[in-house]
C-alpha atoms as a PDB file:
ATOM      1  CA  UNK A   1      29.022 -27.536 -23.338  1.00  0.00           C
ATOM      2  CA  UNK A   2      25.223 -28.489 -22.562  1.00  0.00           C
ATOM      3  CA  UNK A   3      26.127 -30.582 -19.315  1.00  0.00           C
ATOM      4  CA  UNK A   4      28.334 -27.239 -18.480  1.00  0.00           C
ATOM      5  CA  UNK A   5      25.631 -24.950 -18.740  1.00  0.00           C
ATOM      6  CA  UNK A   6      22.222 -26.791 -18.819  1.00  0.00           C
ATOM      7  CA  UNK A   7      22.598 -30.011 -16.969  1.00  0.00           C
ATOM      8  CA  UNK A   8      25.074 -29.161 -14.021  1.00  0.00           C
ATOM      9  CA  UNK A   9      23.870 -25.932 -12.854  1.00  0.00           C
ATOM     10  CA  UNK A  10      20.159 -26.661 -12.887  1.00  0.00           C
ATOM     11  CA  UNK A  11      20.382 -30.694 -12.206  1.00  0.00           C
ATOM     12  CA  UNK A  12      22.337 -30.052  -9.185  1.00  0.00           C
ATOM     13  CA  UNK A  13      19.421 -27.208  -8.458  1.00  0.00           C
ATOM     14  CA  UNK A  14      16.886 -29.734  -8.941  1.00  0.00           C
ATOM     15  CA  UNK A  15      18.303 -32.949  -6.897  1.00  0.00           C
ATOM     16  CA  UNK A  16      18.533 -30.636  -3.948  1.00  0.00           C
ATOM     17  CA  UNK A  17      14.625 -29.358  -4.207  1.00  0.00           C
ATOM     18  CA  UNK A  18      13.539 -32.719  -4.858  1.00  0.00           C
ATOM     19  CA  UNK A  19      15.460 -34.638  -2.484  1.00  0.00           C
ATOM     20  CA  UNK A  20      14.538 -32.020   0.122  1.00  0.00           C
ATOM     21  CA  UNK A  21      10.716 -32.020  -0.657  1.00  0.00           C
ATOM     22  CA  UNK A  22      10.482 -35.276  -0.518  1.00  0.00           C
ATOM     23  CA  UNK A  23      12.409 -35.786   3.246  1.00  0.00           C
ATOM     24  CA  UNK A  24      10.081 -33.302   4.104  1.00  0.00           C
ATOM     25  CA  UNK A  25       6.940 -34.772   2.996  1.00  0.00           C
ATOM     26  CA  UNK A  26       7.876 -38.266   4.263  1.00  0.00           C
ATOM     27  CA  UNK A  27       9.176 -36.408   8.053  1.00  0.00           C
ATOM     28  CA  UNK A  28       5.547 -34.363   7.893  1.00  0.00           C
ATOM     29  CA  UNK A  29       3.773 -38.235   7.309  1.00  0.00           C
ATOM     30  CA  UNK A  30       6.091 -39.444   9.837  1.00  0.00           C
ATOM     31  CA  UNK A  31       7.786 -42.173   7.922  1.00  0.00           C
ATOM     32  CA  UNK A  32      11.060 -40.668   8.074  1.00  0.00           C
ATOM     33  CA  UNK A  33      13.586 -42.810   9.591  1.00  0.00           C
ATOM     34  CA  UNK A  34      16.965 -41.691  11.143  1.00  0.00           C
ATOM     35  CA  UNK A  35      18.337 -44.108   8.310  1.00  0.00           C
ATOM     36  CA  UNK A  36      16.742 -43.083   5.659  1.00  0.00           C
ATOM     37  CA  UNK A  37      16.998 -39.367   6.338  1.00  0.00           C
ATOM     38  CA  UNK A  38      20.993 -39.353   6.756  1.00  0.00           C
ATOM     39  CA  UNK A  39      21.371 -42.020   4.313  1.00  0.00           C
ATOM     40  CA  UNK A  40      18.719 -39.129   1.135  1.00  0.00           C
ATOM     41  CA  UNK A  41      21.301 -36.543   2.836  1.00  0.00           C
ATOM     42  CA  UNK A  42      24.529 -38.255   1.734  1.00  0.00           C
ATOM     43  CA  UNK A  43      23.340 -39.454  -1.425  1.00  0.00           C
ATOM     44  CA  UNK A  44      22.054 -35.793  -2.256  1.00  0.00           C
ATOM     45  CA  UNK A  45      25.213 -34.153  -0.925  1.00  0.00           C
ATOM     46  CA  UNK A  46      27.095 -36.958  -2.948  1.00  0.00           C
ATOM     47  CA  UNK A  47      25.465 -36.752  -6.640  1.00  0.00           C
ATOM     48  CA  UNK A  48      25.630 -32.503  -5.769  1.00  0.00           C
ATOM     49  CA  UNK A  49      29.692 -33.163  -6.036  1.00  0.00           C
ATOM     50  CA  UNK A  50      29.786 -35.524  -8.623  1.00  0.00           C
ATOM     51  CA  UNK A  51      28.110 -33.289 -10.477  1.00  0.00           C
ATOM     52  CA  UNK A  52      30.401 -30.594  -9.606  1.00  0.00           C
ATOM     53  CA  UNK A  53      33.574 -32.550 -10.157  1.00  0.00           C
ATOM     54  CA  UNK A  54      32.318 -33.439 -13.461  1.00  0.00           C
ATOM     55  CA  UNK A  55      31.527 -30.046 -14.730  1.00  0.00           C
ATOM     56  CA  UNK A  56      35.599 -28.875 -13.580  1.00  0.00           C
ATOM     57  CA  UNK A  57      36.996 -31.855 -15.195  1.00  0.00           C
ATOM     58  CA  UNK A  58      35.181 -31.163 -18.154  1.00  0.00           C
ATOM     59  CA  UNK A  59      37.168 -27.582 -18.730  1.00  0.00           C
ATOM     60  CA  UNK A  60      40.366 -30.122 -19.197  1.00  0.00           C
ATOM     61  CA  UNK A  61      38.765 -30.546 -22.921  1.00  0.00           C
ATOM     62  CA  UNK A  62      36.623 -27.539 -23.378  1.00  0.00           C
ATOM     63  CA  UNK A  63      39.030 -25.136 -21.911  1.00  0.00           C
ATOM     64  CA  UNK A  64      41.617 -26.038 -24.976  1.00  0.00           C
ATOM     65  CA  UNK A  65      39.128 -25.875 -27.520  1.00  0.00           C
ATOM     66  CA  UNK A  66      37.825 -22.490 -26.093  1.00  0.00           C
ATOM     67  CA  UNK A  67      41.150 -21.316 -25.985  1.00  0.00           C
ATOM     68  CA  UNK A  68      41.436 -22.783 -29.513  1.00  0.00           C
ATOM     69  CA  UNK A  69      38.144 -21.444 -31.290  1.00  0.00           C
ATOM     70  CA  UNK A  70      39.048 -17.940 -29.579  1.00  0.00           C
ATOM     71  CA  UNK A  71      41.710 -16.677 -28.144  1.00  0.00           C
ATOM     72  CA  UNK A  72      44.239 -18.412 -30.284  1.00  0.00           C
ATOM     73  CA  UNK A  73      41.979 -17.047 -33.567  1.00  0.00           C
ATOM     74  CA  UNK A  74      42.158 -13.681 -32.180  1.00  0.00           C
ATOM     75  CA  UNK A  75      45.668 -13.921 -31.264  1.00  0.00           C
ATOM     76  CA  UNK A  76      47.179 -15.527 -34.299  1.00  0.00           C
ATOM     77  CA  UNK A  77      45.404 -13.315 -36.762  1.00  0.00           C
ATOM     78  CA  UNK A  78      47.590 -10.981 -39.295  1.00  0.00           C
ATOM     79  CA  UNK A  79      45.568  -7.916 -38.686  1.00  0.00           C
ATOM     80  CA  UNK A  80      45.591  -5.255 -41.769  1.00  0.00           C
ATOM     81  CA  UNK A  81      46.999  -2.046 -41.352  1.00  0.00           C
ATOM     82  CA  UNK A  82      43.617  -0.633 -41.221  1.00  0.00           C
ATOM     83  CA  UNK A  83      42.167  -2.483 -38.157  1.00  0.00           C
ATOM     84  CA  UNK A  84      45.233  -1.052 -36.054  1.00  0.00           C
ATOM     85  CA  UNK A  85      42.861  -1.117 -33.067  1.00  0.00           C
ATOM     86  CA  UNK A  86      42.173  -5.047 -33.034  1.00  0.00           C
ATOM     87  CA  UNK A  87      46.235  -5.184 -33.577  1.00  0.00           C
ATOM     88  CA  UNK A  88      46.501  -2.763 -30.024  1.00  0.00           C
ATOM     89  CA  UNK A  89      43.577  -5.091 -28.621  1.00  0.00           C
ATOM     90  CA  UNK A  90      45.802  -8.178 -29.910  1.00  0.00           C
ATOM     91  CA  UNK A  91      48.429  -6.877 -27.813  1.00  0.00           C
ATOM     92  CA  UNK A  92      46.939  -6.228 -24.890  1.00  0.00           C
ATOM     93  CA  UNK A  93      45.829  -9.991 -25.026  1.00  0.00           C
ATOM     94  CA  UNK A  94      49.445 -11.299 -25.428  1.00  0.00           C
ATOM     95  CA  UNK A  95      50.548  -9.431 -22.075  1.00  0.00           C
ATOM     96  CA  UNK A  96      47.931 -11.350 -20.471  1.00  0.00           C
ATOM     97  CA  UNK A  97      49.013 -14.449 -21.762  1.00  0.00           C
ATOM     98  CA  UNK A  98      52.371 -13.401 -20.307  1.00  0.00           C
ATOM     99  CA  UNK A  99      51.211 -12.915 -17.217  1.00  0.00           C
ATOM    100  CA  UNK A 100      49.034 -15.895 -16.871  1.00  0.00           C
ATOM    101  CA  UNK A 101      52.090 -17.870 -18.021  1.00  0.00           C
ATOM    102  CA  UNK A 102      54.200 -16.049 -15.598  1.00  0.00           C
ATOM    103  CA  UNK A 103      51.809 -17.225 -13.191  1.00  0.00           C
ATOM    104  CA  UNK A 104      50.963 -21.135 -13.848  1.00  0.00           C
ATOM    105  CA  UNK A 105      55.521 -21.281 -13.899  1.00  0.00           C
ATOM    106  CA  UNK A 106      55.486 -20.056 -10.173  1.00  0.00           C
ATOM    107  CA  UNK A 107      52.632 -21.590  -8.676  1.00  0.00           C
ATOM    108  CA  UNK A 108      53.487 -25.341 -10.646  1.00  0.00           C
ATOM    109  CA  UNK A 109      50.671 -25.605 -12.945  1.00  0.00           C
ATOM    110  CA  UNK A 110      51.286 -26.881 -16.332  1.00  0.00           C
ATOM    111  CA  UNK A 111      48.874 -24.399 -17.777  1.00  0.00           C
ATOM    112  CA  UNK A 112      46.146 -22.144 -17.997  1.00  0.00           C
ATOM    113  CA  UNK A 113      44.131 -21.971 -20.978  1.00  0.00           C
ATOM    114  CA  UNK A 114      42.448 -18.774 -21.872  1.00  0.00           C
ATOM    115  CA  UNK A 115      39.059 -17.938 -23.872  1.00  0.00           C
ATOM    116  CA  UNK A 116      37.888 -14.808 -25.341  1.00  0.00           C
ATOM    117  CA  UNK A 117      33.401 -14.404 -24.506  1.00  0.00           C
ATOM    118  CA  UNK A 118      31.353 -12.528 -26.321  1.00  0.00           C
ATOM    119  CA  UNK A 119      29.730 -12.574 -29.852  1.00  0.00           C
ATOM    120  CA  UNK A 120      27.566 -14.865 -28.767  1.00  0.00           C
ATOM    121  CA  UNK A 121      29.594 -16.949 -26.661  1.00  0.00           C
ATOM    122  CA  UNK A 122      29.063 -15.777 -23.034  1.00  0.00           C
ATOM    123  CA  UNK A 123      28.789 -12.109 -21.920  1.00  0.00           C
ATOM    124  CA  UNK A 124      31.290  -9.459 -23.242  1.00  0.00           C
ATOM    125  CA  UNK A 125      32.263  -8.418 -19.809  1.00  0.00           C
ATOM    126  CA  UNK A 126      32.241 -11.839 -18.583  1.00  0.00           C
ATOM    127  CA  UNK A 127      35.395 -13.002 -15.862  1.00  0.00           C
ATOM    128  CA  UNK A 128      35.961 -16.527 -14.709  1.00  0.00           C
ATOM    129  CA  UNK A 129      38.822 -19.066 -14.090  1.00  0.00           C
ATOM    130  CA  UNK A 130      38.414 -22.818 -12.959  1.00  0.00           C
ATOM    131  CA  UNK A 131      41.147 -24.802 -11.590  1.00  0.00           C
ATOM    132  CA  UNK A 132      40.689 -28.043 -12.469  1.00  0.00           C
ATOM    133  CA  UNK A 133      43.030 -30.290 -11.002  1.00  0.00           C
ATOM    134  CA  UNK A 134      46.345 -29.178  -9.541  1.00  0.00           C
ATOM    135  CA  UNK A 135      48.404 -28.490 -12.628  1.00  0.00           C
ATOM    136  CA  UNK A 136      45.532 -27.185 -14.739  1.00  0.00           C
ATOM    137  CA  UNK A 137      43.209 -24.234 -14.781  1.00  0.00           C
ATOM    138  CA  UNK A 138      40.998 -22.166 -17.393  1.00  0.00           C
ATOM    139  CA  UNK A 139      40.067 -18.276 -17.135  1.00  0.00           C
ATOM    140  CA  UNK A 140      37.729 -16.957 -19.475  1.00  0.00           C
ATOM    141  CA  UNK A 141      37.615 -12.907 -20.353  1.00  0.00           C
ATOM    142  CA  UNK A 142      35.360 -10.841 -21.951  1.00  0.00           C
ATOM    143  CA  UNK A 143      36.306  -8.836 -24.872  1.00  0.00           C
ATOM    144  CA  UNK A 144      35.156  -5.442 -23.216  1.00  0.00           C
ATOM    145  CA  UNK A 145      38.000  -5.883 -21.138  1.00  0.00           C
ATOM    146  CA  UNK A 146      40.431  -5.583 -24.024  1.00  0.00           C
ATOM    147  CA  UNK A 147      38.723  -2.214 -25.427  1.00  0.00           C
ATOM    148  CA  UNK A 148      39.812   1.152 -24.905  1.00  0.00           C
ATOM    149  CA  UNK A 149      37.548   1.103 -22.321  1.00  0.00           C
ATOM    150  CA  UNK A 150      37.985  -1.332 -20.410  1.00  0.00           C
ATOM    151  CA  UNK A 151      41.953  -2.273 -20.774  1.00  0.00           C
ATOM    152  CA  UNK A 152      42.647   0.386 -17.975  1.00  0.00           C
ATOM    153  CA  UNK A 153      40.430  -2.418 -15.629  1.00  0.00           C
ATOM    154  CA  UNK A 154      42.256  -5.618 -17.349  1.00  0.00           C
ATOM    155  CA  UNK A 155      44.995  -5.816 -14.737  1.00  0.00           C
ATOM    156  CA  UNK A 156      42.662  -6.156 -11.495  1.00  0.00           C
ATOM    157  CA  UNK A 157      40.188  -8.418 -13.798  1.00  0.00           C
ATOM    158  CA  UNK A 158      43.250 -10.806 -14.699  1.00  0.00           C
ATOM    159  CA  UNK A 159      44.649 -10.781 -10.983  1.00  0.00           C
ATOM    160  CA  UNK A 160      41.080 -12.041  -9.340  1.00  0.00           C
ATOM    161  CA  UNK A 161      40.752 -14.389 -11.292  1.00  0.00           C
ATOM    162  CA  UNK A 162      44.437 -15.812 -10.933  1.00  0.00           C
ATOM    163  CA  UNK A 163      43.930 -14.966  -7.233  1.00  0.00           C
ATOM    164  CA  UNK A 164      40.559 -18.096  -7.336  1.00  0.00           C
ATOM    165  CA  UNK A 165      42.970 -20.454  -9.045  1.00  0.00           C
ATOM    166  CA  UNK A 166      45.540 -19.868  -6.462  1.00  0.00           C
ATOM    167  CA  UNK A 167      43.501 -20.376  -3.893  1.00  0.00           C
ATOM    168  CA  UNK A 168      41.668 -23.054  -5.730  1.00  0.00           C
ATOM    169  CA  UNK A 169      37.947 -21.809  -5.044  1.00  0.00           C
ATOM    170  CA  UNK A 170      36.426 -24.004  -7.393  1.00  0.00           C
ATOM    171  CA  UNK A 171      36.567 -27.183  -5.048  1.00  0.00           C
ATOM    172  CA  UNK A 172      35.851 -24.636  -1.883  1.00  0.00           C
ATOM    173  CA  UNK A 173      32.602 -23.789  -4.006  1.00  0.00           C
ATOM    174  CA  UNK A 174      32.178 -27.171  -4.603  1.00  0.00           C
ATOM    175  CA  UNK A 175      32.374 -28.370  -1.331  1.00  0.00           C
ATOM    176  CA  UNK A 176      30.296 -25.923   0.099  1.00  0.00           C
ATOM    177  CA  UNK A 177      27.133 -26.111  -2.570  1.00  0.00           C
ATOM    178  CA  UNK A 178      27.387 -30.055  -1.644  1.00  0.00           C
ATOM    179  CA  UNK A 179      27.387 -29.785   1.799  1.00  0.00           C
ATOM    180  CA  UNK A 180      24.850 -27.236   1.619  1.00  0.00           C
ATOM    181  CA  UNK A 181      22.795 -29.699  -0.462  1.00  0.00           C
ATOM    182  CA  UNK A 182      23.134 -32.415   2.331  1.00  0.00           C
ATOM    183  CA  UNK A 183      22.714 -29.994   5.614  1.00  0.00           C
ATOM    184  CA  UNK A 184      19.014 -29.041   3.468  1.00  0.00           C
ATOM    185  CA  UNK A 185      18.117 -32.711   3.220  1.00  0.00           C
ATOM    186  CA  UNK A 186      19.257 -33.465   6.888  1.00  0.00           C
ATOM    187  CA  UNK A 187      17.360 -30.725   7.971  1.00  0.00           C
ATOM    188  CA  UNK A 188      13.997 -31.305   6.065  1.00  0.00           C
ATOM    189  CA  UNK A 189      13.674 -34.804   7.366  1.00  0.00           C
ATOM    190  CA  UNK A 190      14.609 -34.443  10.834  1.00  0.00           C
ATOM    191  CA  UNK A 191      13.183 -30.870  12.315  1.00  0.00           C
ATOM    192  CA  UNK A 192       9.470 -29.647  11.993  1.00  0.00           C
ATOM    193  CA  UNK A 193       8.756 -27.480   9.425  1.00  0.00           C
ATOM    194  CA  UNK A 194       9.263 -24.190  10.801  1.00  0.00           C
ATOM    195  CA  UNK A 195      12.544 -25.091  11.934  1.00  0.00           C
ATOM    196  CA  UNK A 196      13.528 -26.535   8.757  1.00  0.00           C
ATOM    197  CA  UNK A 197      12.791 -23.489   6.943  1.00  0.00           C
ATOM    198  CA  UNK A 198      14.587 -21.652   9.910  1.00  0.00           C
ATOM    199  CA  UNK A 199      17.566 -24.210   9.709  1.00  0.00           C
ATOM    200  CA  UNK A 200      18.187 -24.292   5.370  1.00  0.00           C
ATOM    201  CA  UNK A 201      17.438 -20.453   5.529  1.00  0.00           C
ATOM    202  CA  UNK A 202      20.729 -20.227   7.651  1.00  0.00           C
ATOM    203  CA  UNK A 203      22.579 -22.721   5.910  1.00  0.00           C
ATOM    204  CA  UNK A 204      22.311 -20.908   2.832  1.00  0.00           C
ATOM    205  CA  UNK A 205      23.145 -17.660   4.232  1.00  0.00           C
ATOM    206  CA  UNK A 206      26.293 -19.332   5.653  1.00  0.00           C
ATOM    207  CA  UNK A 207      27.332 -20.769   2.321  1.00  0.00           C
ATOM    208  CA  UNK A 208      26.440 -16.882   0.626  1.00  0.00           C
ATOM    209  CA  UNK A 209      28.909 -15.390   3.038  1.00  0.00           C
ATOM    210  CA  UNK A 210      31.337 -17.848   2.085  1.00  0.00           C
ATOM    211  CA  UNK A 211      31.043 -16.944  -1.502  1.00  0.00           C
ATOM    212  CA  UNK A 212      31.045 -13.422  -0.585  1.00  0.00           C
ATOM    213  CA  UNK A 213      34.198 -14.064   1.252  1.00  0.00           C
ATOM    214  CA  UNK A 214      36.348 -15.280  -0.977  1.00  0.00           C
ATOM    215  CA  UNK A 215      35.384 -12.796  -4.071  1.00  0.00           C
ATOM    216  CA  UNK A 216      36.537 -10.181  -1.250  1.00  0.00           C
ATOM    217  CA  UNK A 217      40.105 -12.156  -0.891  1.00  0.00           C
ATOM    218  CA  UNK A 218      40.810 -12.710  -4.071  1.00  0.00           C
ATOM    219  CA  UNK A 219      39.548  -8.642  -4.671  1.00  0.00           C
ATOM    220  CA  UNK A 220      42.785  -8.269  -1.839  1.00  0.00           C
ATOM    221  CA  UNK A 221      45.191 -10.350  -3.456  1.00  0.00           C
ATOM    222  CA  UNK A 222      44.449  -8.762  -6.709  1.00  0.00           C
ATOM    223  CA  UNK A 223      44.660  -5.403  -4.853  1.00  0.00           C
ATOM    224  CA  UNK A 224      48.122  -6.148  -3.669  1.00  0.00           C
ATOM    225  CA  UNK A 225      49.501  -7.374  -7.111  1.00  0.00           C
ATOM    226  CA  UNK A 226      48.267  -4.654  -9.192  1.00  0.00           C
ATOM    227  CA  UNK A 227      47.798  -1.669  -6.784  1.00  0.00           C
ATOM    228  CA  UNK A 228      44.997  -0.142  -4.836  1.00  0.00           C
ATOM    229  CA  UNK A 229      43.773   2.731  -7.076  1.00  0.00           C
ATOM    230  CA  UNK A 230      44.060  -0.085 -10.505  1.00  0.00           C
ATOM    231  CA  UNK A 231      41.577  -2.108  -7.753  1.00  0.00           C
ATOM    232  CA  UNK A 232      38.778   0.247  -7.231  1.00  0.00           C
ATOM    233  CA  UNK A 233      39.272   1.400 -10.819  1.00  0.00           C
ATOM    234  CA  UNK A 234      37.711  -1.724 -12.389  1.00  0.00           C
ATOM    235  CA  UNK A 235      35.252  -1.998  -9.540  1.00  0.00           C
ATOM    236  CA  UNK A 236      34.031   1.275 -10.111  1.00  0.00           C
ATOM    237  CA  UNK A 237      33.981   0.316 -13.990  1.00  0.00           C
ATOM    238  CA  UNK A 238      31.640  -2.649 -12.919  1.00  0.00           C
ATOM    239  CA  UNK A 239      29.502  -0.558 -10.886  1.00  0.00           C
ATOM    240  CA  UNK A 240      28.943   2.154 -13.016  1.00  0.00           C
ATOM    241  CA  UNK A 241      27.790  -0.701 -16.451  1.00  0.00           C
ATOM    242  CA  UNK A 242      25.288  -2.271 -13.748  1.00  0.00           C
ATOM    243  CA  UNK A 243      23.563   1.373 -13.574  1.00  0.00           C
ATOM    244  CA  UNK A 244      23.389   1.762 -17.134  1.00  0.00           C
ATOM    245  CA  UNK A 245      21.292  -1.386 -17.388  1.00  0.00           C
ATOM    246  CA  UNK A 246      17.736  -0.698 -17.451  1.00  0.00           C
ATOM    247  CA  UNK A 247      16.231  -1.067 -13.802  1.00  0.00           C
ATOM    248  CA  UNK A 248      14.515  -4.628 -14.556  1.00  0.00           C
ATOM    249  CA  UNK A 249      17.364  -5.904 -15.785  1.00  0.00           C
ATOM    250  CA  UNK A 250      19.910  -4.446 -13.188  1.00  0.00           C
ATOM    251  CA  UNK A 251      17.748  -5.525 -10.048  1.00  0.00           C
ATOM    252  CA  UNK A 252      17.046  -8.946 -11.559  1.00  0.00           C
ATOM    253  CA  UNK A 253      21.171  -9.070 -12.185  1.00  0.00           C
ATOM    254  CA  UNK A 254      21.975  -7.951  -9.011  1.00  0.00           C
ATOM    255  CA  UNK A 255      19.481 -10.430  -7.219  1.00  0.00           C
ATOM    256  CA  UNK A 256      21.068 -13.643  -9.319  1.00  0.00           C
ATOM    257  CA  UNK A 257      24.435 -12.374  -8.848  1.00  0.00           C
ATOM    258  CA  UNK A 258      24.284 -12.268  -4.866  1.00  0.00           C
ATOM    259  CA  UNK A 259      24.220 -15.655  -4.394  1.00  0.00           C
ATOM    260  CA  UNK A 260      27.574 -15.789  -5.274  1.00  0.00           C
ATOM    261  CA  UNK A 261      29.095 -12.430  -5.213  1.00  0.00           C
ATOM    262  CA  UNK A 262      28.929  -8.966  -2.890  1.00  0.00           C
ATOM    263  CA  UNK A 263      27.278  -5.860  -3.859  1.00  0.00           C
ATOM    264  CA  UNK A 264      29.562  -3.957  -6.119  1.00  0.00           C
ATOM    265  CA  UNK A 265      29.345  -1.190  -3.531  1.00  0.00           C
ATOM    266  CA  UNK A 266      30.691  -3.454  -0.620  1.00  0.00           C
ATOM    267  CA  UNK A 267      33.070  -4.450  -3.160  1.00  0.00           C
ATOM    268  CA  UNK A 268      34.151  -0.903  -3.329  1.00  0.00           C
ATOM    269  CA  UNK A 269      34.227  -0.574  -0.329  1.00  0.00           C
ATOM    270  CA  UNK A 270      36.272  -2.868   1.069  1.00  0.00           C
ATOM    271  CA  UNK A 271      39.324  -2.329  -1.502  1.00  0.00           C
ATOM    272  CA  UNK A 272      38.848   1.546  -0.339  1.00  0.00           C
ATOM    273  CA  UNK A 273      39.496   0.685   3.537  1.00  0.00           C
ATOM    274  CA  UNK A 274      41.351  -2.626   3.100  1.00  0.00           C
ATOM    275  CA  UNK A 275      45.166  -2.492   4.897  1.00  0.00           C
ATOM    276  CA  UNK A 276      48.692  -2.692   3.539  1.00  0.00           C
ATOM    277  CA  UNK A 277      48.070  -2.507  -0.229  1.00  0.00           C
ATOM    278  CA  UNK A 278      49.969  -0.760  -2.906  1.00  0.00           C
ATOM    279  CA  UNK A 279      49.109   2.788  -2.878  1.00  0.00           C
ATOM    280  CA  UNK A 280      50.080   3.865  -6.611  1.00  0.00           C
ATOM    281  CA  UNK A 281      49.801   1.363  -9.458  1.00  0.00           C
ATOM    282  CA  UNK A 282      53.849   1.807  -9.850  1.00  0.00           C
ATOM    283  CA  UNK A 283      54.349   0.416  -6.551  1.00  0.00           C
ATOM    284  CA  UNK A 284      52.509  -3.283  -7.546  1.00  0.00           C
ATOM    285  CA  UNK A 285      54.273  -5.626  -7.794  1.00  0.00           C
ATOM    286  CA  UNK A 286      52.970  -6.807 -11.354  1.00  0.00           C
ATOM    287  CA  UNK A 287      53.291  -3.396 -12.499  1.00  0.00           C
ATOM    288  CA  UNK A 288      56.130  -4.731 -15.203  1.00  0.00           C
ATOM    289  CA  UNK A 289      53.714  -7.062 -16.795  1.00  0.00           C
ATOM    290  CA  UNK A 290      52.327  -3.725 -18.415  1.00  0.00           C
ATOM    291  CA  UNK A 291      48.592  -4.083 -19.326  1.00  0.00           C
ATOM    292  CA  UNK A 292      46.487  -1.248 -20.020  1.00  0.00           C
ATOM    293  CA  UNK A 293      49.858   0.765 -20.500  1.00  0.00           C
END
């Protein structure tokens, strides 16, 4: 759990400043070589995926004690007649699981594990899947979205994030932050400074759109499995708990959540004007799978 969150985010972070600043520094003293340049490039784009690779294979264990330590304890539970609405909440849960199962059978993965956040581990409206190899994945889902107020949004929240293991955007992301990494290195040792900057300014903004662009397909492929107005539903729901936040907070949010996803408002958006989905939630074709109902 540290290498997940301490090590791999901010290690792969720091290789690519450091390998960067130093190219730089050497090109600026002119003792970069051609050699040594492409050779800190590969090396940098190299220990970026390793690092990547590691952190996805490391869901293989953590994912099933996740699933284990939460969803399982929340699942499994004998709930009193009294706490009737963790029982409905319970339920709600086990239609997920139905669906997720539903899913891994037709797409030939062995499983999916599932984790509950919140209370202190991860955010409460937290959403996010992994696949890590081709027969196993991991989604992990708040418990706002299995509260009267947020159930209504489940089925969209579920959908995206079966729509990135699908699609398998974990290595795409992978990929892409690596070669990222590299093109920065490349760039630092072998244009003048002002081009540099120019040149891993762009780069970056190439790789955001990429990000961008696949939280809009999967926001489409949810769209067409659960319906349209289910869709801009949750979006809406996410947009409207950013503005509650107090402004600090939301514009810091918003800023560190760009990087890797669109504005909710484009978000919006784009489900609003997109073609040829489902106009009624009825009309989905997951519609049997029931949650929020």
């Amino acid at each position: 759990m540290i290498a997940k969150w301490v090590w791999h985010p901010w290690g792969r972070l720091g290789i690519a400043i450091l390998m960067t600043s130093l190219v730089g520094v050497a090109h600026h003293r002119g003792n970069a070589t051609l050699t040594l340049v492409l050779l800190s490039a590969l090396v940098t784009g190299g220990l970026y995926a390793g690092l990547g690779f590691t952190a996805r294979g490391d869901f293989k264990f953590t994912g099933l004690w996740r699933q284990q330590m939460t969803w399982e304890a929340y699942r499994d539970q004998v709930w009193e007649p009294h706490e009737a609405e963790m029982a409905a909440e319970v339920e709600q849960m086990r239609k997920a699981e139905a669906r997720v199962a539903d899913f891994a059978a037709a797409h030939g993965l062995d499983r999916i594990t599932l984790a509950v956040t919140g209370a202190g581990l991860g955010w409460i409206d937290d959403a996010g899947s992994v696949r890590i190899s081709k027969t196993l994945g991991h989604i992990e889902l708040g418990h706002l979205w299995f509260f009267p107020e947020g159930i209504a949004n489940l089925p969209h929240i579920v959908e995206h994030e079966l729509a990135h293991i699908q699609r398998n955007d974990s290595m795409r992301h992978i990929l892409w932050t690596s070669g990222t990494a590299a093109t920065s290195v490349a760039g630092a040792g072998l244009l003048p400074f002002p081009d540099a900057a120019v040149a891993i300014t762009a780069v970056f903004a190439l790789r955001t759109a990429a990000g961008w662009w696949r939280e809009l397909a999967c926001d489409t492929i949810a769209a067409r499995r659960c319906g349209r107005p289910a869709a801009v539903r949750a979006l809406t729901h996410l947009l409207d708990n950013r503005r509650t936040l107090p402004a600090r907070l939301r514009y810091a949010s918003m800023l560190a959540g760009l990087r890797s996803h669109p504005p909710h408002l484009l978000r919006c958006w784009w489900i609003r004007h997109a073609p040829a989905l489902p106009v009624t939630d009825s009309a989905a074709p997951t519609a049997s799978w029931n949650i929020g109902r």
